[in-house]
C-alpha atoms as a PDB file:
ATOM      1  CA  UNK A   1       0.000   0.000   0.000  1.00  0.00           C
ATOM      2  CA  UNK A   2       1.345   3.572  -0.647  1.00  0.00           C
ATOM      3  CA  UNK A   3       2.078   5.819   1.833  1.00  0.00           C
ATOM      4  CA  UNK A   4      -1.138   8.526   0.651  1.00  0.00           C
ATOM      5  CA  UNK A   5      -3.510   4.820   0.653  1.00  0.00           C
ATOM      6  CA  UNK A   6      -2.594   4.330   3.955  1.00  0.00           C
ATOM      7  CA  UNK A   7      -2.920   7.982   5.441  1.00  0.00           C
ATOM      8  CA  UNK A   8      -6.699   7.959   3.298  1.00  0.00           C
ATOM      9  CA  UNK A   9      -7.331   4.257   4.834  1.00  0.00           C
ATOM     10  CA  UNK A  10      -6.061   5.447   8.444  1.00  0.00           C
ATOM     11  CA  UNK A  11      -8.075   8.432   8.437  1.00  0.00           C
ATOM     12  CA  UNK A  12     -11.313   6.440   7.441  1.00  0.00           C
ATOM     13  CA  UNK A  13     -10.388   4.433  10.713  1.00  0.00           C
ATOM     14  CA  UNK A  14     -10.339   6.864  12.652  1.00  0.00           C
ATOM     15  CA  UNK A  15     -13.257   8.528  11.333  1.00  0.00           C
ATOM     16  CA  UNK A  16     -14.927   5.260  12.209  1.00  0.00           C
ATOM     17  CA  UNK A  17     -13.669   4.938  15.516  1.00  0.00           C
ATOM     18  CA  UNK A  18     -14.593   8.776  16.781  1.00  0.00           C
ATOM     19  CA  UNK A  19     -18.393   7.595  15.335  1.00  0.00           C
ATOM     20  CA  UNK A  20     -18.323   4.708  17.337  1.00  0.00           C
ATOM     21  CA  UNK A  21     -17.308   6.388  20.795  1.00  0.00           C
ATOM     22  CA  UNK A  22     -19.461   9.240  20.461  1.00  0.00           C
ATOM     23  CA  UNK A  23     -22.416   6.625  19.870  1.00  0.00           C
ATOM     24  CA  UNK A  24     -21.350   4.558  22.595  1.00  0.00           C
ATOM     25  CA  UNK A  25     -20.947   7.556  24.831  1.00  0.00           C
ATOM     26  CA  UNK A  26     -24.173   9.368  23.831  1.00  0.00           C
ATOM     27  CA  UNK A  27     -26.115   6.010  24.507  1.00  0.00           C
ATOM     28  CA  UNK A  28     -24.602   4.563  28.218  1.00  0.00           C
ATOM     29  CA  UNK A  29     -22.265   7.835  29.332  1.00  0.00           C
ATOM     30  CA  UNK A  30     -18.687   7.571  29.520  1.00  0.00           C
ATOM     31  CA  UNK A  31     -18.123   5.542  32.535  1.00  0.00           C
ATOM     32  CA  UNK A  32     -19.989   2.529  31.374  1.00  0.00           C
ATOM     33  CA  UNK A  33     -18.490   2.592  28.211  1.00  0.00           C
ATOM     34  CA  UNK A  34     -15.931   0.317  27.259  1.00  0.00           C
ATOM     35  CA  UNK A  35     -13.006   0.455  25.294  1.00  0.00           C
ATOM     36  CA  UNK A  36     -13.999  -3.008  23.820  1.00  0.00           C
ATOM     37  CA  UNK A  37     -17.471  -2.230  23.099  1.00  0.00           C
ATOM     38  CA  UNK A  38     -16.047   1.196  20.830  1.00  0.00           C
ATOM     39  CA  UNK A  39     -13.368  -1.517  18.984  1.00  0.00           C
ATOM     40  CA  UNK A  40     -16.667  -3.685  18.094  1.00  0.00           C
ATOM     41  CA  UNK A  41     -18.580  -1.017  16.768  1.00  0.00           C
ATOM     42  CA  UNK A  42     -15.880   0.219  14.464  1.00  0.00           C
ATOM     43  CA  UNK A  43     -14.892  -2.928  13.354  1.00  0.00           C
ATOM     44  CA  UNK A  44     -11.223  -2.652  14.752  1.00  0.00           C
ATOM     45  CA  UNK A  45      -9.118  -4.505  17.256  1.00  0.00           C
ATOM     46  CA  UNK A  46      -8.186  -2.822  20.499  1.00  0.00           C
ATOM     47  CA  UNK A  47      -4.814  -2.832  19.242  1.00  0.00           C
ATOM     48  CA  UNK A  48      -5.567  -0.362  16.510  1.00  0.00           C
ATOM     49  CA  UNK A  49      -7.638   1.798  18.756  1.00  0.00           C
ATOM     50  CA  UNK A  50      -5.249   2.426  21.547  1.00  0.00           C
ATOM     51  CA  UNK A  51      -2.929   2.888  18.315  1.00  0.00           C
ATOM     52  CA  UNK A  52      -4.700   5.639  16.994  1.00  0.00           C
ATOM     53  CA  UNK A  53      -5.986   7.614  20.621  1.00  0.00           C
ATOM     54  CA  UNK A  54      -3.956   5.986  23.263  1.00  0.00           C
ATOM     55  CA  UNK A  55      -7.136   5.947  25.420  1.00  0.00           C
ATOM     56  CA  UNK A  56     -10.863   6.633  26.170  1.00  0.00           C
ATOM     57  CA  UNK A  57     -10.096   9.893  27.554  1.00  0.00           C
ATOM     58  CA  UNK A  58      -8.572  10.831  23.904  1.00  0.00           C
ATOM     59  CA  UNK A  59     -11.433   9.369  21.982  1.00  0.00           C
ATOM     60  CA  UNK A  60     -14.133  11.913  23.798  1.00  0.00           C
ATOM     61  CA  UNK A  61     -11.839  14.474  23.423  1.00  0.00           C
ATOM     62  CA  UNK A  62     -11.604  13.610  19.227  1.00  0.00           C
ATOM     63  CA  UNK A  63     -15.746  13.279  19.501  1.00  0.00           C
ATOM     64  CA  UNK A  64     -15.511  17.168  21.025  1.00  0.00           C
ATOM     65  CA  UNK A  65     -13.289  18.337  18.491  1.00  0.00           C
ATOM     66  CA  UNK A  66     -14.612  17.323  15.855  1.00  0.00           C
ATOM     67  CA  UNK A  67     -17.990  19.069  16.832  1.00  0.00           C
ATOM     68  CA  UNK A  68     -16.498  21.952  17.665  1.00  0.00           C
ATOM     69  CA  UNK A  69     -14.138  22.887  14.718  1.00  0.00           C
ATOM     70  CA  UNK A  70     -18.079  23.654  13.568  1.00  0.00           C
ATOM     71  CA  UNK A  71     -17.955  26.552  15.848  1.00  0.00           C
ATOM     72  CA  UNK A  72     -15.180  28.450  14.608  1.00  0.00           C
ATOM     73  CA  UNK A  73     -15.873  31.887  12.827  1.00  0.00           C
ATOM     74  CA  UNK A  74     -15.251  32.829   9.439  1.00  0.00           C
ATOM     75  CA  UNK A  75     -11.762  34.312   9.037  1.00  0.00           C
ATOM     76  CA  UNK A  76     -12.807  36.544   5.432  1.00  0.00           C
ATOM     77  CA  UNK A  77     -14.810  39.592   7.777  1.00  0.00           C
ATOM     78  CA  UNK A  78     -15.596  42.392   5.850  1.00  0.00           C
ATOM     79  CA  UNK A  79     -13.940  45.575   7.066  1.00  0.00           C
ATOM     80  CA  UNK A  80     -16.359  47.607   9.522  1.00  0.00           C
ATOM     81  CA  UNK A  81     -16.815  51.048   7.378  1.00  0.00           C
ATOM     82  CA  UNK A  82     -19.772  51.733   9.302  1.00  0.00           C
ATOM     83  CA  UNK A  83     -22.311  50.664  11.586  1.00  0.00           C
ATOM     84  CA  UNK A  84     -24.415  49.082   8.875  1.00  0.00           C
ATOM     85  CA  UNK A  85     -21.314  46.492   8.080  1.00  0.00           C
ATOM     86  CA  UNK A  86     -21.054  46.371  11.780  1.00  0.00           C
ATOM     87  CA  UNK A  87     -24.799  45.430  12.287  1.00  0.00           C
ATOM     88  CA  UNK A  88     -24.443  42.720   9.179  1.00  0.00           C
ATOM     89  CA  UNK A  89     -21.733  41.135  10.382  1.00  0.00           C
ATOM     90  CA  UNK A  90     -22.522  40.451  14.462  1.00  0.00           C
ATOM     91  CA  UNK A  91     -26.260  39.643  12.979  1.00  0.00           C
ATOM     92  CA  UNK A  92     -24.185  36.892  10.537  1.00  0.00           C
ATOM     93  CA  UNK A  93     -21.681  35.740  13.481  1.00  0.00           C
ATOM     94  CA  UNK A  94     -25.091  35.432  16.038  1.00  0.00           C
ATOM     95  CA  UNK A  95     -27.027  33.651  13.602  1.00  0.00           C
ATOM     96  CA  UNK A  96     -23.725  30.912  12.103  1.00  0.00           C
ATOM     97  CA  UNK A  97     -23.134  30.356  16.330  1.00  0.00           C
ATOM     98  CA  UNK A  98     -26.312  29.560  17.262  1.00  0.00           C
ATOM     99  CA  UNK A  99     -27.323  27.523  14.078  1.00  0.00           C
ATOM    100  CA  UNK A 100     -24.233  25.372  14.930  1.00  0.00           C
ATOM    101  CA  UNK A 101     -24.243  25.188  18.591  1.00  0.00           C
ATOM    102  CA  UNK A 102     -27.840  24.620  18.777  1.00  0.00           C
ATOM    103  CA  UNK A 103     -27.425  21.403  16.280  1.00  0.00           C
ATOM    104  CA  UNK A 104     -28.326  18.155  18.558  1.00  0.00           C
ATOM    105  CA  UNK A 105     -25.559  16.951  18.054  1.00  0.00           C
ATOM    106  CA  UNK A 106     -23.413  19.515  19.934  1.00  0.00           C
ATOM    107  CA  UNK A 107     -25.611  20.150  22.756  1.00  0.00           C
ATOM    108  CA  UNK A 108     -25.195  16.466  23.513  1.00  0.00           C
ATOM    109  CA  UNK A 109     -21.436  16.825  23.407  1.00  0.00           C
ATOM    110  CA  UNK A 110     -22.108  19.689  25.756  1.00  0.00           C
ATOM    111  CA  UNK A 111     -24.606  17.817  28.015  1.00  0.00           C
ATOM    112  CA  UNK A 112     -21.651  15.010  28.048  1.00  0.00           C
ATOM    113  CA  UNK A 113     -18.859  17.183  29.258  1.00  0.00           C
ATOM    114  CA  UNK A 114     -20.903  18.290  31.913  1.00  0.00           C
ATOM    115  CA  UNK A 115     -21.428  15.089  33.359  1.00  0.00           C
ATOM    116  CA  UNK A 116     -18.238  13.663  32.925  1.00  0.00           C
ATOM    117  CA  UNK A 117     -16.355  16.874  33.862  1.00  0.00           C
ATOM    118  CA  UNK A 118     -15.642  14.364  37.289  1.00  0.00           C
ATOM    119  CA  UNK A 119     -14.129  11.401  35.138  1.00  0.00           C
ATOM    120  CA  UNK A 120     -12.533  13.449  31.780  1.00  0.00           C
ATOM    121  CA  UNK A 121     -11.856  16.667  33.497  1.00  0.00           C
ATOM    122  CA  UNK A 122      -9.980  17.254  29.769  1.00  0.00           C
ATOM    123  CA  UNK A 123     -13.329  16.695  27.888  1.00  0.00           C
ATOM    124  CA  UNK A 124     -14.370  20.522  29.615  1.00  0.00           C
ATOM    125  CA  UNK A 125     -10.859  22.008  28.611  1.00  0.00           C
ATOM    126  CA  UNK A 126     -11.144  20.801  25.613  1.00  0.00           C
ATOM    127  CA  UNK A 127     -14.648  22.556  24.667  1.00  0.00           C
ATOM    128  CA  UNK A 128     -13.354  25.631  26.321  1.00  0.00           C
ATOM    129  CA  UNK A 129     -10.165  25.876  24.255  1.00  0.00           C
ATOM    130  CA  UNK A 130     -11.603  24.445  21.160  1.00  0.00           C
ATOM    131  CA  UNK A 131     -14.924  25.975  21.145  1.00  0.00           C
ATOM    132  CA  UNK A 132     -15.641  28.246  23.326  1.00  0.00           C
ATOM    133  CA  UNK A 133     -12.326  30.491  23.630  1.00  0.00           C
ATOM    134  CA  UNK A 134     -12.154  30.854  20.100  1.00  0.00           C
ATOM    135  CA  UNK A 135     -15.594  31.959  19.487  1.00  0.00           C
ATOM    136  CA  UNK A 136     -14.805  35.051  22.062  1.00  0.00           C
ATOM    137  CA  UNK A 137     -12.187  35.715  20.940  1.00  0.00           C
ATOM    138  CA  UNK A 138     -12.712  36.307  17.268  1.00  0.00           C
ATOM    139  CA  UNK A 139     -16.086  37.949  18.363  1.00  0.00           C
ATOM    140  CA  UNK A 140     -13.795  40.412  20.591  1.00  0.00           C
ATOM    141  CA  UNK A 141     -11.487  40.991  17.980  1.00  0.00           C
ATOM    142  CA  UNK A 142     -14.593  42.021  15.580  1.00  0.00           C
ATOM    143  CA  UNK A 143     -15.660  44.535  18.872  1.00  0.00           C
ATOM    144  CA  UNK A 144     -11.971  45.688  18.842  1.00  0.00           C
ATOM    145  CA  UNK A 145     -11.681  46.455  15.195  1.00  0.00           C
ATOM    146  CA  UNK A 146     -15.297  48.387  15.560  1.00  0.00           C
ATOM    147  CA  UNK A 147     -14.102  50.157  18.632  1.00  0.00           C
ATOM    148  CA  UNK A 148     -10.736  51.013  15.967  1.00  0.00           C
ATOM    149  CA  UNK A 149     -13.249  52.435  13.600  1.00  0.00           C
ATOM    150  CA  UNK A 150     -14.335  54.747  15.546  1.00  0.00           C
ATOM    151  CA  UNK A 151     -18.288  52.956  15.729  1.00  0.00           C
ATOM    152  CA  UNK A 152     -18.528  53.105  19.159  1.00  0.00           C
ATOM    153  CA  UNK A 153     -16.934  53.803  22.466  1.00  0.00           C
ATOM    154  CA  UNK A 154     -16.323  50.548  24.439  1.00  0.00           C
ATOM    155  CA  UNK A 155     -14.511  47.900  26.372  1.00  0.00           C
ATOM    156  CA  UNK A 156     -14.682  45.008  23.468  1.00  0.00           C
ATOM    157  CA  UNK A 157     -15.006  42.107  25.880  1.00  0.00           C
ATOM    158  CA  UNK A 158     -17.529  43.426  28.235  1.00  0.00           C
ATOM    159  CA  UNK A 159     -19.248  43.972  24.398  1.00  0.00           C
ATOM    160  CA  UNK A 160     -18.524  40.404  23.725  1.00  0.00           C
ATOM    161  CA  UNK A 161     -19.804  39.155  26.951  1.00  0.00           C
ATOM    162  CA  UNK A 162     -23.341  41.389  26.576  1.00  0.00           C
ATOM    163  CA  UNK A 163     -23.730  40.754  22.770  1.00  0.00           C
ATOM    164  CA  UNK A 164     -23.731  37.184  23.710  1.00  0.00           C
ATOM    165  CA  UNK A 165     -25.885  37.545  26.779  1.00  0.00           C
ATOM    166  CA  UNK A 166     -28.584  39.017  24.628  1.00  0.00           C
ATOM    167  CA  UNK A 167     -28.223  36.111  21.482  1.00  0.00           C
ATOM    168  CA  UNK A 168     -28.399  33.131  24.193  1.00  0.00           C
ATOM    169  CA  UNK A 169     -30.900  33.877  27.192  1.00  0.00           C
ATOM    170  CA  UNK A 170     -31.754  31.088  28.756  1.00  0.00           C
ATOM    171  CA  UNK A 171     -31.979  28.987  25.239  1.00  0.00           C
ATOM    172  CA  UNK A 172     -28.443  26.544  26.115  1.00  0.00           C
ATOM    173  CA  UNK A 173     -29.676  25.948  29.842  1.00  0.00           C
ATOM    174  CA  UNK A 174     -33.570  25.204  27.992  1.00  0.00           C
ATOM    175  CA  UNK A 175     -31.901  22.805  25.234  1.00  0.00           C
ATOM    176  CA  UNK A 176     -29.441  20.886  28.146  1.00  0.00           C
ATOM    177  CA  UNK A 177     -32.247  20.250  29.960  1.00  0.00           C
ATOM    178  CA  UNK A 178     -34.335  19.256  27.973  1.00  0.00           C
ATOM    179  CA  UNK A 179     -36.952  21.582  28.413  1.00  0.00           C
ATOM    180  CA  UNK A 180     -36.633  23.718  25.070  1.00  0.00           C
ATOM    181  CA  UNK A 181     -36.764  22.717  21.492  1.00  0.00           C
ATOM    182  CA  UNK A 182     -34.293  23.920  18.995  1.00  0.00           C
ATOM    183  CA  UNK A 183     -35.208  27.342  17.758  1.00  0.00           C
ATOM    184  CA  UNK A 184     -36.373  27.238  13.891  1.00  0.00           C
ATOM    185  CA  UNK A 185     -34.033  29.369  10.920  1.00  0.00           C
ATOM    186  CA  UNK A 186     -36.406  32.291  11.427  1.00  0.00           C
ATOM    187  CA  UNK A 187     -36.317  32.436  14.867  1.00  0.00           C
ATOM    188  CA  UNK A 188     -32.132  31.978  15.302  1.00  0.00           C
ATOM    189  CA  UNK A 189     -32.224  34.931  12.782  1.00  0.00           C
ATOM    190  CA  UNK A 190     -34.823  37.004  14.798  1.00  0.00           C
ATOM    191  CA  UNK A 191     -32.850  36.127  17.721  1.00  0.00           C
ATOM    192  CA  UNK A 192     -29.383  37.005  16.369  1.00  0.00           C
ATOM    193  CA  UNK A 193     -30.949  40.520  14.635  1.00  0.00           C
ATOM    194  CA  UNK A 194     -32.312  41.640  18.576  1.00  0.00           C
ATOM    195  CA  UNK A 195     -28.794  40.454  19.968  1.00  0.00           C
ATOM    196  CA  UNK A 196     -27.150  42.985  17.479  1.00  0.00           C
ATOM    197  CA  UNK A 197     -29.685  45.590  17.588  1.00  0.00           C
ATOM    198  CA  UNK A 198     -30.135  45.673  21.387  1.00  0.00           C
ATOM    199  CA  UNK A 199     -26.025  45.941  22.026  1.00  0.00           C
ATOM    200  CA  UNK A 200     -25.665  49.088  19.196  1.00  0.00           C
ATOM    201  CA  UNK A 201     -28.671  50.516  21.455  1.00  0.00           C
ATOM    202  CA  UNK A 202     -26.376  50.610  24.555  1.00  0.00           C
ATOM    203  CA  UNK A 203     -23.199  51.646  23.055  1.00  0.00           C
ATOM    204  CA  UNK A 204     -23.881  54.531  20.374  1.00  0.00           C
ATOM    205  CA  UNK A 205     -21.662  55.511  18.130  1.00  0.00           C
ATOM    206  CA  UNK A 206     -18.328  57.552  19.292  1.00  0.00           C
ATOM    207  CA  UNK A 207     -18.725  61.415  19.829  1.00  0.00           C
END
């Protein structure tokens, strides 16, 4: 086998194997799950799985990554002219986070980290520094580069922190419980247009 056939056939592998764990994981928690039972489902030996991650702790951690490399924000911005850009682009970056962290799927990676956080304390870090560090930050660097501008006058990561006060609510503590369904196109875009218009209502533009 060439070297590219095996990278393709090693990556299919562990494609399979991260699909297995999170399956296993989603369906009896990551305590009961074993090692063995995540080699059966993907069809490998155990051999090739601690191969590949070493150990259970590194396949949740591959199951969170991969969910999370969802959340990232788009690197091509626009630049902020005015606060008409400014207004278009925190309505598009409201509306991309919570279409993506709203998806099943990552609320259940959420809803696992939380009650693992006791036996995988790295499954937590590793939505924080994957997920949810990034997303500030690149929404803080937007604030900062507005602030530059001369759009408005204000610390950028209180901004950050109120902008995303005003998307969210109550709507990730609603959809980890359980008790909230996941909010429709139309009403992630009514929510993200509020978040945006609310936070240019509190911080007018620079005298």
């Amino acid at each position: 086998m060439k070297p590219r056939d095996q990278e393709t056939d090693g990556a299919a592998v562990r494609k399979r194997i991260v699909g297995a764990a999170f399956s296993a994981f989603m369906e009896n928690g990551y305590a009961q799950t074993s090692t063995l039972e995540i080699a059966t489902r993907a069809r490998v030996s155990k051999r090739e799985l601690y191969s590949l991650f070493g150990n259970k702790e590194a396949m949740l951690v591959a199951c969170i990554t991969e969910r999370a490399q969802r959340l990232k924000a788009p690197a091509d911005l626009p630049e902020l002219r005015d606060r008409e850009v400014l207004a278009n682009v925190l309505t598009a970056f409201g509306t991309r986070l919570l279409t993506e962290t709203t998806d099943p799927a990552v609320v259940a990676v959420f809803r696992l980290a939380i009650s693992e956080t006791v036996h995988a304390p790295k499954v937590a870090q590793a939505l924080v520094s994957i997920a949810r560090k990034p997303t500030r930050e690149a929404l803080r660097e937007i604030m900062a580069n507005a602030k530059s501008a001369g759009l408005f006058d204000g610390d950028p990561a209180a901004m950050t922190e109120q902008f995303l006060g005003l998307l969210w609510g109550d709507l990730m503590t609603g959809l980890l419980l359980q008790v909230a369904d996941r909010p429709s196109a139309g009403e992630i875009a009514r929510r993200a247009h509020e978040a945006t218009t609310g936070l240019l209502q509190i911080y007018p533009k620079a005298g």
